[in-house]
Structures are given as structure tokens and as C-alpha cells.
PDB file of N, CA and C in Angstrom:
ATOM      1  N   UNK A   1       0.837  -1.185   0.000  1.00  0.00           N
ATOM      2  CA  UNK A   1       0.000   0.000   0.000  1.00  0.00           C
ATOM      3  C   UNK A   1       0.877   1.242   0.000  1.00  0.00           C
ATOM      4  N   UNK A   2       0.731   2.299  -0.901  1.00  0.00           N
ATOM      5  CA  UNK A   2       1.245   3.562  -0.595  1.00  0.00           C
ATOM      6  C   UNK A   2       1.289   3.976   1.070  1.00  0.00           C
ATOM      7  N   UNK A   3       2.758   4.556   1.471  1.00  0.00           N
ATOM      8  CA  UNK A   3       2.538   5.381   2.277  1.00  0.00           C
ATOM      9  C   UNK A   3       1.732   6.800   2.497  1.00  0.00           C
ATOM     10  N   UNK A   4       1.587   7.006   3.572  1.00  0.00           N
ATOM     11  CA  UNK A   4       1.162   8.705   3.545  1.00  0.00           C
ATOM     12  C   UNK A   4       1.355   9.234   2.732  1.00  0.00           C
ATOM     13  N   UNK A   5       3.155   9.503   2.699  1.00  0.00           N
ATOM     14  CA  UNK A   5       4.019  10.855   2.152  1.00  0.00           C
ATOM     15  C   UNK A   5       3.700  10.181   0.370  1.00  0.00           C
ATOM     16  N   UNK A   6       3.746   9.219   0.134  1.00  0.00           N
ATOM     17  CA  UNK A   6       3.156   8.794  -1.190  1.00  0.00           C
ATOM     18  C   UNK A   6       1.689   9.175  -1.796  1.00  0.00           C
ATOM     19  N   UNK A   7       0.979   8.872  -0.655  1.00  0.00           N
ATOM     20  CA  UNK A   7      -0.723   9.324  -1.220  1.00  0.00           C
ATOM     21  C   UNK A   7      -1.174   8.066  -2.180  1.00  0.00           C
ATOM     22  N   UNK A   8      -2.269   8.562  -2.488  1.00  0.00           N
ATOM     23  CA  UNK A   8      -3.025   7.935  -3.521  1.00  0.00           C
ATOM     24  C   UNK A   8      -2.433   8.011  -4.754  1.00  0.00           C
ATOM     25  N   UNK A   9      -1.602   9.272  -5.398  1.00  0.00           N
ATOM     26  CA  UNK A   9      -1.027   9.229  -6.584  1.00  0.00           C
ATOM     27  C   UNK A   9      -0.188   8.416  -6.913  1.00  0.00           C
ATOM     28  N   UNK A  10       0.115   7.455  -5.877  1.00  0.00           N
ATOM     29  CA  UNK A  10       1.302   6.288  -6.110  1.00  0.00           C
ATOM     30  C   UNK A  10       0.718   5.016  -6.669  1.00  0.00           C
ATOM     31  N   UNK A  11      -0.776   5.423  -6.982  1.00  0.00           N
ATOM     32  CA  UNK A  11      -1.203   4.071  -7.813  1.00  0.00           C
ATOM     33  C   UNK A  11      -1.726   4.601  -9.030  1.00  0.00           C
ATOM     34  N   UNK A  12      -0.959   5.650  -9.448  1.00  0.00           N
ATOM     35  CA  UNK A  12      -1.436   6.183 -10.949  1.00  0.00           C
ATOM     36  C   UNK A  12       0.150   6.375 -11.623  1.00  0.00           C
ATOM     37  N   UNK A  13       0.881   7.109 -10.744  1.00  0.00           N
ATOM     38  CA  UNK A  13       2.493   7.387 -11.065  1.00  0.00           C
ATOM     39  C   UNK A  13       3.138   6.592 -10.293  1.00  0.00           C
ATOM     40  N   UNK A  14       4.582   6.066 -10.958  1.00  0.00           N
ATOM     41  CA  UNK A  14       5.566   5.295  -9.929  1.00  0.00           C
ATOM     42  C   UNK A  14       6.025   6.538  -8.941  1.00  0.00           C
ATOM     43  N   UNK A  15       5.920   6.013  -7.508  1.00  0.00           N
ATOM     44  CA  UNK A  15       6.555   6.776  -6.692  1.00  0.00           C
ATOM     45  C   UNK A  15       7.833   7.512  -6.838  1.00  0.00           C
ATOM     46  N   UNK A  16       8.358   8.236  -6.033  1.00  0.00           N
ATOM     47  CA  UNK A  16       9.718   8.604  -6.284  1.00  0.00           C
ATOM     48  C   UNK A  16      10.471   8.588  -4.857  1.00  0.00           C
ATOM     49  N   UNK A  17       9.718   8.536  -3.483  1.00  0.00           N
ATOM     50  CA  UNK A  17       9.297   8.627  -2.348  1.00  0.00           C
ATOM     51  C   UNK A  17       9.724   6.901  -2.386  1.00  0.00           C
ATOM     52  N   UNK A  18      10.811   6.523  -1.237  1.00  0.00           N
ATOM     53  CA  UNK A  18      10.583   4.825  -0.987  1.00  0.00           C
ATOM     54  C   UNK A  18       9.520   4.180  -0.013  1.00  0.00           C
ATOM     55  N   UNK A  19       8.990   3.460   0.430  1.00  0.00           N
ATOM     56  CA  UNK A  19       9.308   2.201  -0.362  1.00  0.00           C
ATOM     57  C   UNK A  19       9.290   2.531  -1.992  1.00  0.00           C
ATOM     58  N   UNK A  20       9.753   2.308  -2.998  1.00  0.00           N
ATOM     59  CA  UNK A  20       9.456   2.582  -4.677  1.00  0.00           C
ATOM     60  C   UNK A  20       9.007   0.856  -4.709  1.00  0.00           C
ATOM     61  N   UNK A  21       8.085   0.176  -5.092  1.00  0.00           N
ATOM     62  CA  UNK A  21       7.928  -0.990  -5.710  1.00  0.00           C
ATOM     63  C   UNK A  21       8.493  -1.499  -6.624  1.00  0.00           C
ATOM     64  N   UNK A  22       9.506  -2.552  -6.730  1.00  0.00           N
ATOM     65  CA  UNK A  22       9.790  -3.077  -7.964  1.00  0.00           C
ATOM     66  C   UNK A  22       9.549  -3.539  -9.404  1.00  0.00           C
ATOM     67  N   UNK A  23       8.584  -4.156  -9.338  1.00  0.00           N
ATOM     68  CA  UNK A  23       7.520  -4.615 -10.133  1.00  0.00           C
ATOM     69  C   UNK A  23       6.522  -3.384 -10.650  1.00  0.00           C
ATOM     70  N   UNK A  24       6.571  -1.954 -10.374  1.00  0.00           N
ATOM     71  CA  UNK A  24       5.393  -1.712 -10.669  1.00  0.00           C
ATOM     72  C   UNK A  24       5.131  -1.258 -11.874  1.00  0.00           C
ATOM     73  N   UNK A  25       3.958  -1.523 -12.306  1.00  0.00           N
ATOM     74  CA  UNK A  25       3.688  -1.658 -13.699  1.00  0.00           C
ATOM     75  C   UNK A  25       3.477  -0.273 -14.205  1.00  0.00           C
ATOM     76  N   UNK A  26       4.167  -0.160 -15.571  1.00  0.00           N
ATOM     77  CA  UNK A  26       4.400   0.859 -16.317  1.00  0.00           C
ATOM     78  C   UNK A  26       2.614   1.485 -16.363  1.00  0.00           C
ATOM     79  N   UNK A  27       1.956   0.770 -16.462  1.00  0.00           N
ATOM     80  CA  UNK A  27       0.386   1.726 -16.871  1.00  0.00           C
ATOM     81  C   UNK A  27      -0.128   1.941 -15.028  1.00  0.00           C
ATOM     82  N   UNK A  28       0.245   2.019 -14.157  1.00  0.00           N
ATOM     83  CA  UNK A  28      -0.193   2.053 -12.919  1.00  0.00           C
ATOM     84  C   UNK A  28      -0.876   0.919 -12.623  1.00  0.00           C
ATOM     85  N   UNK A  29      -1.526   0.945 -11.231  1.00  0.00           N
ATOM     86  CA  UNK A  29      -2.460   0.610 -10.442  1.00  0.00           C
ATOM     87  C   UNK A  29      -3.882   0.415 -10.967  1.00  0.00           C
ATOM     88  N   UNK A  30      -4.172   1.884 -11.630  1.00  0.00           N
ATOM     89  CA  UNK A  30      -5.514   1.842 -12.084  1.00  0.00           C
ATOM     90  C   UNK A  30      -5.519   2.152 -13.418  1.00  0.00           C
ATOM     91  N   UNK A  31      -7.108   1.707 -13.899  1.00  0.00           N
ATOM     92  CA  UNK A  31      -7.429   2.149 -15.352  1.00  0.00           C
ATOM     93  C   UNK A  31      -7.109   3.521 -16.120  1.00  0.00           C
ATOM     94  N   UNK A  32      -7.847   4.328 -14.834  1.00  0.00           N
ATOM     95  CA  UNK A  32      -7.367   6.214 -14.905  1.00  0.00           C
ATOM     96  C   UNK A  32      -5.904   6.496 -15.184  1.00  0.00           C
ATOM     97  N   UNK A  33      -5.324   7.690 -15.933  1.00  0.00           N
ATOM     98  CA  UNK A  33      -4.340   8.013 -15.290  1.00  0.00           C
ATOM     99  C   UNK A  33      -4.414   9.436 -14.214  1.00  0.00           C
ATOM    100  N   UNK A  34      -5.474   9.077 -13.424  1.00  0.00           N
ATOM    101  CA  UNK A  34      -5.756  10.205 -12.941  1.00  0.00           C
ATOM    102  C   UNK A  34      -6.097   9.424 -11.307  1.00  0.00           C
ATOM    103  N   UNK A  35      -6.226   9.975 -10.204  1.00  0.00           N
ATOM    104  CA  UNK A  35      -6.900   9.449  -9.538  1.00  0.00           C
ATOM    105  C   UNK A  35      -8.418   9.992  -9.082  1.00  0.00           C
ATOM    106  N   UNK A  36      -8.982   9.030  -8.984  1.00  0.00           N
ATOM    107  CA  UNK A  36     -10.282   9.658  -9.080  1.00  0.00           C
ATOM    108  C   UNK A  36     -10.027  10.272  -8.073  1.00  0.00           C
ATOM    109  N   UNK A  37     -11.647  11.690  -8.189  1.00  0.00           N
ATOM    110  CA  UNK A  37     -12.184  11.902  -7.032  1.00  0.00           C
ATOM    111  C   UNK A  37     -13.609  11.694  -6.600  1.00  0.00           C
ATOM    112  N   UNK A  38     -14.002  11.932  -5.465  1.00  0.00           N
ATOM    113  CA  UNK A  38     -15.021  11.883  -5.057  1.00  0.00           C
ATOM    114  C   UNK A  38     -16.543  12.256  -5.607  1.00  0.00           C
ATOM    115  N   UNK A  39     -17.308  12.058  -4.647  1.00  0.00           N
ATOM    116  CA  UNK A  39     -18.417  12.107  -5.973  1.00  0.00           C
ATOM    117  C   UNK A  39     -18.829  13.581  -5.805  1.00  0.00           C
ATOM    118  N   UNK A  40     -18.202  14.272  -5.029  1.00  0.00           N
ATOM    119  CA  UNK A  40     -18.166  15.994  -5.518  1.00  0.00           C
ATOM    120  C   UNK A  40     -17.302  16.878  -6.069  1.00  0.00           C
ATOM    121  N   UNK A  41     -16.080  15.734  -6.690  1.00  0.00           N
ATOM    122  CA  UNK A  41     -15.452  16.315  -7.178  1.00  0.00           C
ATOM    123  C   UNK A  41     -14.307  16.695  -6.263  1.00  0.00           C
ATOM    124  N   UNK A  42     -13.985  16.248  -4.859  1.00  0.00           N
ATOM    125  CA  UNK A  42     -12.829  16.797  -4.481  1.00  0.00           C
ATOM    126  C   UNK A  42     -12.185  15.591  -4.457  1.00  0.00           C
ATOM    127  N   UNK A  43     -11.246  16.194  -4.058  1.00  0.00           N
ATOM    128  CA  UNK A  43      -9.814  14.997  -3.679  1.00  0.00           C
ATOM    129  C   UNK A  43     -10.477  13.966  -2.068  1.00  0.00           C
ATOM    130  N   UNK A  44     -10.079  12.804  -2.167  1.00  0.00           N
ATOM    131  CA  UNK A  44     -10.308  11.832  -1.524  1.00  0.00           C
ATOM    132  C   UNK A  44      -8.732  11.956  -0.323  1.00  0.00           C
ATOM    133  N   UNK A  45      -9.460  11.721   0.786  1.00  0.00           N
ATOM    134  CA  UNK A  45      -8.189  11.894   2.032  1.00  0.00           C
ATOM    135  C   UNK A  45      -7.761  10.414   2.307  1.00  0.00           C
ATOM    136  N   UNK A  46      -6.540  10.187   2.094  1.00  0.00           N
ATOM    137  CA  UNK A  46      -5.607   9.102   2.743  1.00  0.00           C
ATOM    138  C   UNK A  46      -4.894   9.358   3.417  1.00  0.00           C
ATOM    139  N   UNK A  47      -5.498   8.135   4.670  1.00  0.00           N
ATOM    140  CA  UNK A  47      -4.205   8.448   5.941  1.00  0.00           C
ATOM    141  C   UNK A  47      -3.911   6.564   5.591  1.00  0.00           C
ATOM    142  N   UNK A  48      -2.585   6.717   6.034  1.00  0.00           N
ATOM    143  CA  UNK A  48      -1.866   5.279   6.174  1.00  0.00           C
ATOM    144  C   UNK A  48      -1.201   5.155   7.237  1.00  0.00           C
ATOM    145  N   UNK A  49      -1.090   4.688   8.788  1.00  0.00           N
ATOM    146  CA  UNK A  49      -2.295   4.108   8.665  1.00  0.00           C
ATOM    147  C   UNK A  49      -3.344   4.482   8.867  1.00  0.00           C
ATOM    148  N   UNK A  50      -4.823   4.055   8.677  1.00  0.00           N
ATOM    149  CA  UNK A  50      -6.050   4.336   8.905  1.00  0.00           C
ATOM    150  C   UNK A  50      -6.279   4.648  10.749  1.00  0.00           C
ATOM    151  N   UNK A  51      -6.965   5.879  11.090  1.00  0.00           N
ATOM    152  CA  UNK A  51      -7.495   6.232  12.220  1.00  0.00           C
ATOM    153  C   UNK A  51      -7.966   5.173  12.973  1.00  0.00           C
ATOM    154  N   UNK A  52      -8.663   3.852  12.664  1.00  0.00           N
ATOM    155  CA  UNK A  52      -8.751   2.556  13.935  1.00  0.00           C
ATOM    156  C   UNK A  52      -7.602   1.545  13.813  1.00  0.00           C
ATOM    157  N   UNK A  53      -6.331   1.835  13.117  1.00  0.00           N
ATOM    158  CA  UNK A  53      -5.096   1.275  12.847  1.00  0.00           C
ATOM    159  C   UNK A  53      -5.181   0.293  11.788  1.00  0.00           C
ATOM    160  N   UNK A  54      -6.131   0.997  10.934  1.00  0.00           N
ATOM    161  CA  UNK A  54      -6.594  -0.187   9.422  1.00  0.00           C
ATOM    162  C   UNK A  54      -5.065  -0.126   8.580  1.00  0.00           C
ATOM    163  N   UNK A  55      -4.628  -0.462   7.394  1.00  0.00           N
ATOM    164  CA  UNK A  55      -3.336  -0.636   6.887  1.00  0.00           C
ATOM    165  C   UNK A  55      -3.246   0.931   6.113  1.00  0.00           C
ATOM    166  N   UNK A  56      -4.698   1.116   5.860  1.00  0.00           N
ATOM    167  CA  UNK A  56      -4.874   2.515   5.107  1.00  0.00           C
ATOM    168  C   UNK A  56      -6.128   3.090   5.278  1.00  0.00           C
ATOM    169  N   UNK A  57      -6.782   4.106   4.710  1.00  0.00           N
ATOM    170  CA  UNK A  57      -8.481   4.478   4.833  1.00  0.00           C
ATOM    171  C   UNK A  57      -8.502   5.424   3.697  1.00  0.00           C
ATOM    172  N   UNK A  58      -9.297   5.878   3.219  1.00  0.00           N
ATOM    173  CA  UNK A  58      -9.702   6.071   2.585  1.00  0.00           C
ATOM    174  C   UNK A  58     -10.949   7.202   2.566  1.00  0.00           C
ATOM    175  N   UNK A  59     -11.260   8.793   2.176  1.00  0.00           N
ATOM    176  CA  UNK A  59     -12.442   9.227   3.729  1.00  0.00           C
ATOM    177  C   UNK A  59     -12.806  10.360   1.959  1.00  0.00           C
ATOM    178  N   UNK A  60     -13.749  10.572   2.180  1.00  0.00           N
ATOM    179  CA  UNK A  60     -14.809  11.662   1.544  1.00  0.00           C
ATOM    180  C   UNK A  60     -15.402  12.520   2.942  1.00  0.00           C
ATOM    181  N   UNK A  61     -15.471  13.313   2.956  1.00  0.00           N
ATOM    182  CA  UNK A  61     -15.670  14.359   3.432  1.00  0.00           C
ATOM    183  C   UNK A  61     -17.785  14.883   3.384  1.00  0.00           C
ATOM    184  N   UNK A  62     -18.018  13.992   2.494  1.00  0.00           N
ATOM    185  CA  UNK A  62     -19.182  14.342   1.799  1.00  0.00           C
ATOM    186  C   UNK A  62     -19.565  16.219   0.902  1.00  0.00           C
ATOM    187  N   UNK A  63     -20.642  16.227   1.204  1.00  0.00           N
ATOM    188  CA  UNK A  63     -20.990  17.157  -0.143  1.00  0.00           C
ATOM    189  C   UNK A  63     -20.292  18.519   0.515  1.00  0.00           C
ATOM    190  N   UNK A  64     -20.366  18.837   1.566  1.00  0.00           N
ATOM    191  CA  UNK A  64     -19.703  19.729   2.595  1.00  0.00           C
ATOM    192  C   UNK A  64     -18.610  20.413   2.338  1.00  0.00           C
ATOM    193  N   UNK A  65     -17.368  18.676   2.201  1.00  0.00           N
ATOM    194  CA  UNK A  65     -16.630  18.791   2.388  1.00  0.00           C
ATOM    195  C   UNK A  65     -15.776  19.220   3.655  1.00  0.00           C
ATOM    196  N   UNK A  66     -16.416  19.371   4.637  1.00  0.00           N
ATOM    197  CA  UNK A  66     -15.699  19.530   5.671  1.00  0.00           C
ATOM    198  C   UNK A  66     -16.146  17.846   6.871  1.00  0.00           C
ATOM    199  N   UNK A  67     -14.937  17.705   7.694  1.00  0.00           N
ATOM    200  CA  UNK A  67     -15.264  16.581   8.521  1.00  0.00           C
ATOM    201  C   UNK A  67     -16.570  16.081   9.084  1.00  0.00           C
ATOM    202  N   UNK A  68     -16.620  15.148   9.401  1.00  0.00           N
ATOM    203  CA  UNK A  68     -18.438  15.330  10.359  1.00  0.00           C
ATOM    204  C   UNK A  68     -19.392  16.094   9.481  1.00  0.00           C
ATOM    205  N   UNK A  69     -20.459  15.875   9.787  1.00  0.00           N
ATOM    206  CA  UNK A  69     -21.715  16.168   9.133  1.00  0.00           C
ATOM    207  C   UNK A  69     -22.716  15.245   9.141  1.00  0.00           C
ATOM    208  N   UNK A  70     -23.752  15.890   8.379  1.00  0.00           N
ATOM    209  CA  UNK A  70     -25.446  15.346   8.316  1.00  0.00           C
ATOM    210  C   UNK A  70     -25.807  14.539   6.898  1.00  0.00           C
ATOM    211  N   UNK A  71     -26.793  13.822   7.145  1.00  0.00           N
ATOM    212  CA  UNK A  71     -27.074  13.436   5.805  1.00  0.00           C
ATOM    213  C   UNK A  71     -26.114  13.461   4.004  1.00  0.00           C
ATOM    214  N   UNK A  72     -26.293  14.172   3.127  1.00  0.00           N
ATOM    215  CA  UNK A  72     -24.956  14.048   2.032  1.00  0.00           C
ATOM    216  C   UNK A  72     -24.085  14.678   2.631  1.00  0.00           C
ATOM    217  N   UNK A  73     -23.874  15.317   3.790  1.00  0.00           N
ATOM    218  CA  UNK A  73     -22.820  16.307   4.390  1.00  0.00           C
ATOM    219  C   UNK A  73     -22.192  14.643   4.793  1.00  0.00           C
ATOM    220  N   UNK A  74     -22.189  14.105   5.220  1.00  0.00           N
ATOM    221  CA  UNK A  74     -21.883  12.769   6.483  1.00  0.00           C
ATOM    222  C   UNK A  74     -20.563  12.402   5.620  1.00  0.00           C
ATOM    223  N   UNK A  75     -19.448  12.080   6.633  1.00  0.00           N
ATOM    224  CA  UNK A  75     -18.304  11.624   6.204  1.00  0.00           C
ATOM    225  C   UNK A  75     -18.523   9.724   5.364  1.00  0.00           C
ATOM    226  N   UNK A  76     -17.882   9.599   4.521  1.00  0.00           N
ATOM    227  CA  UNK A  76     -18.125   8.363   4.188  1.00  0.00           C
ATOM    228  C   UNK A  76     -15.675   7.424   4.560  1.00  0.00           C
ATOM    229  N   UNK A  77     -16.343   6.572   4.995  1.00  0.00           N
ATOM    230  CA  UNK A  77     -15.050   6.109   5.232  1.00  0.00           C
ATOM    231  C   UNK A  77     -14.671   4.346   4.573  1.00  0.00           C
ATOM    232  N   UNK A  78     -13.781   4.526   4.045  1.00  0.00           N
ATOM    233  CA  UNK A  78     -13.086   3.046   3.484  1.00  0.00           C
ATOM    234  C   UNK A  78     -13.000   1.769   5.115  1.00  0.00           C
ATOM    235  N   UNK A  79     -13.218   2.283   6.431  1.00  0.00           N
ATOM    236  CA  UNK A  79     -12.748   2.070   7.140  1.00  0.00           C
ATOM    237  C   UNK A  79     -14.439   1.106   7.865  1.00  0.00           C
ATOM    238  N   UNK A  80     -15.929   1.456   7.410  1.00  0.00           N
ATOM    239  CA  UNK A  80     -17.110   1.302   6.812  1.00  0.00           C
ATOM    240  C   UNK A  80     -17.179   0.360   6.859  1.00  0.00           C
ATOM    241  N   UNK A  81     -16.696   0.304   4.958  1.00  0.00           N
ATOM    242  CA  UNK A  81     -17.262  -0.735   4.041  1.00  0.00           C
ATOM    243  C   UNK A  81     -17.014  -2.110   5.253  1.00  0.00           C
TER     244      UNK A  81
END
């Protein structure tokens, strides 16, 4: 899994930041060469490790965009699923 200081962009671009993966494949991680975002359009927050000591997480913010919130405001977390 990407570190922190790596982010999410380390499964679209080869890192430059170590660990660097050996193996990693010239077209990335994903289909995109982009990493997605969220479904409002912002950037998606990665912490590694994840806030209940998951390996990573993964967090939307919801429509807000700011932490905490209500209904589409409500944080959505990889940590969830």
C-alpha cells in the first residue's frame, strides 16, 4: 500500500518517495491516469495508517466537504465498508 508521504497518486504514477515498488507496472495501479475523485469532485483523504489502525483508509468528506456532518454532508469512510 502507498505510504502517507506517497498518497493515492502512487497508484497512478511510480513513486519517487521509498518504499518505490519493484515490479510496478508501467500503466499504474488503475485504469485512470488520474486518480479519481469523489463524488463531488474533491480529492479523496488518505491516511496510512487508517485512524482505527486499518493498513490505510480512505475518507470523503461528503458534499460539505468539511469533517463530520449530516445526511450528504456525512463523512463516508473506506474504514465502513
Amino acid at each position: 500500500y502507498p505510504t502517507q508521504e506517497q498518497g493515492l497518486e502512487a497508484l497512478v504514477q511510480k513513486p519517487t518517495l521509498d518504499p518505490v515498488p519493484q515490479a510496478y507496472p508501467g500503466e499504474g495501479y488503475l485504469e485512470s491516469s488520474a486518480v479519481p475523485r469523489d463524488p463531488w469532485s474533491r480529492e479523496f483523504i488518505y491516511l496510512a495508517p487508517g485512524r482505527k489502525g486499518e493498513l490505510y483508509e480512505v475518507i470523503s468528506y461528503g458534499s460539505d466537504g468539511e469533517p463530520e456532518g449530516q445526511e450528504d454532508a456525512a463523512d463516508i469512510s473506506s474504514s465502513a465498508l
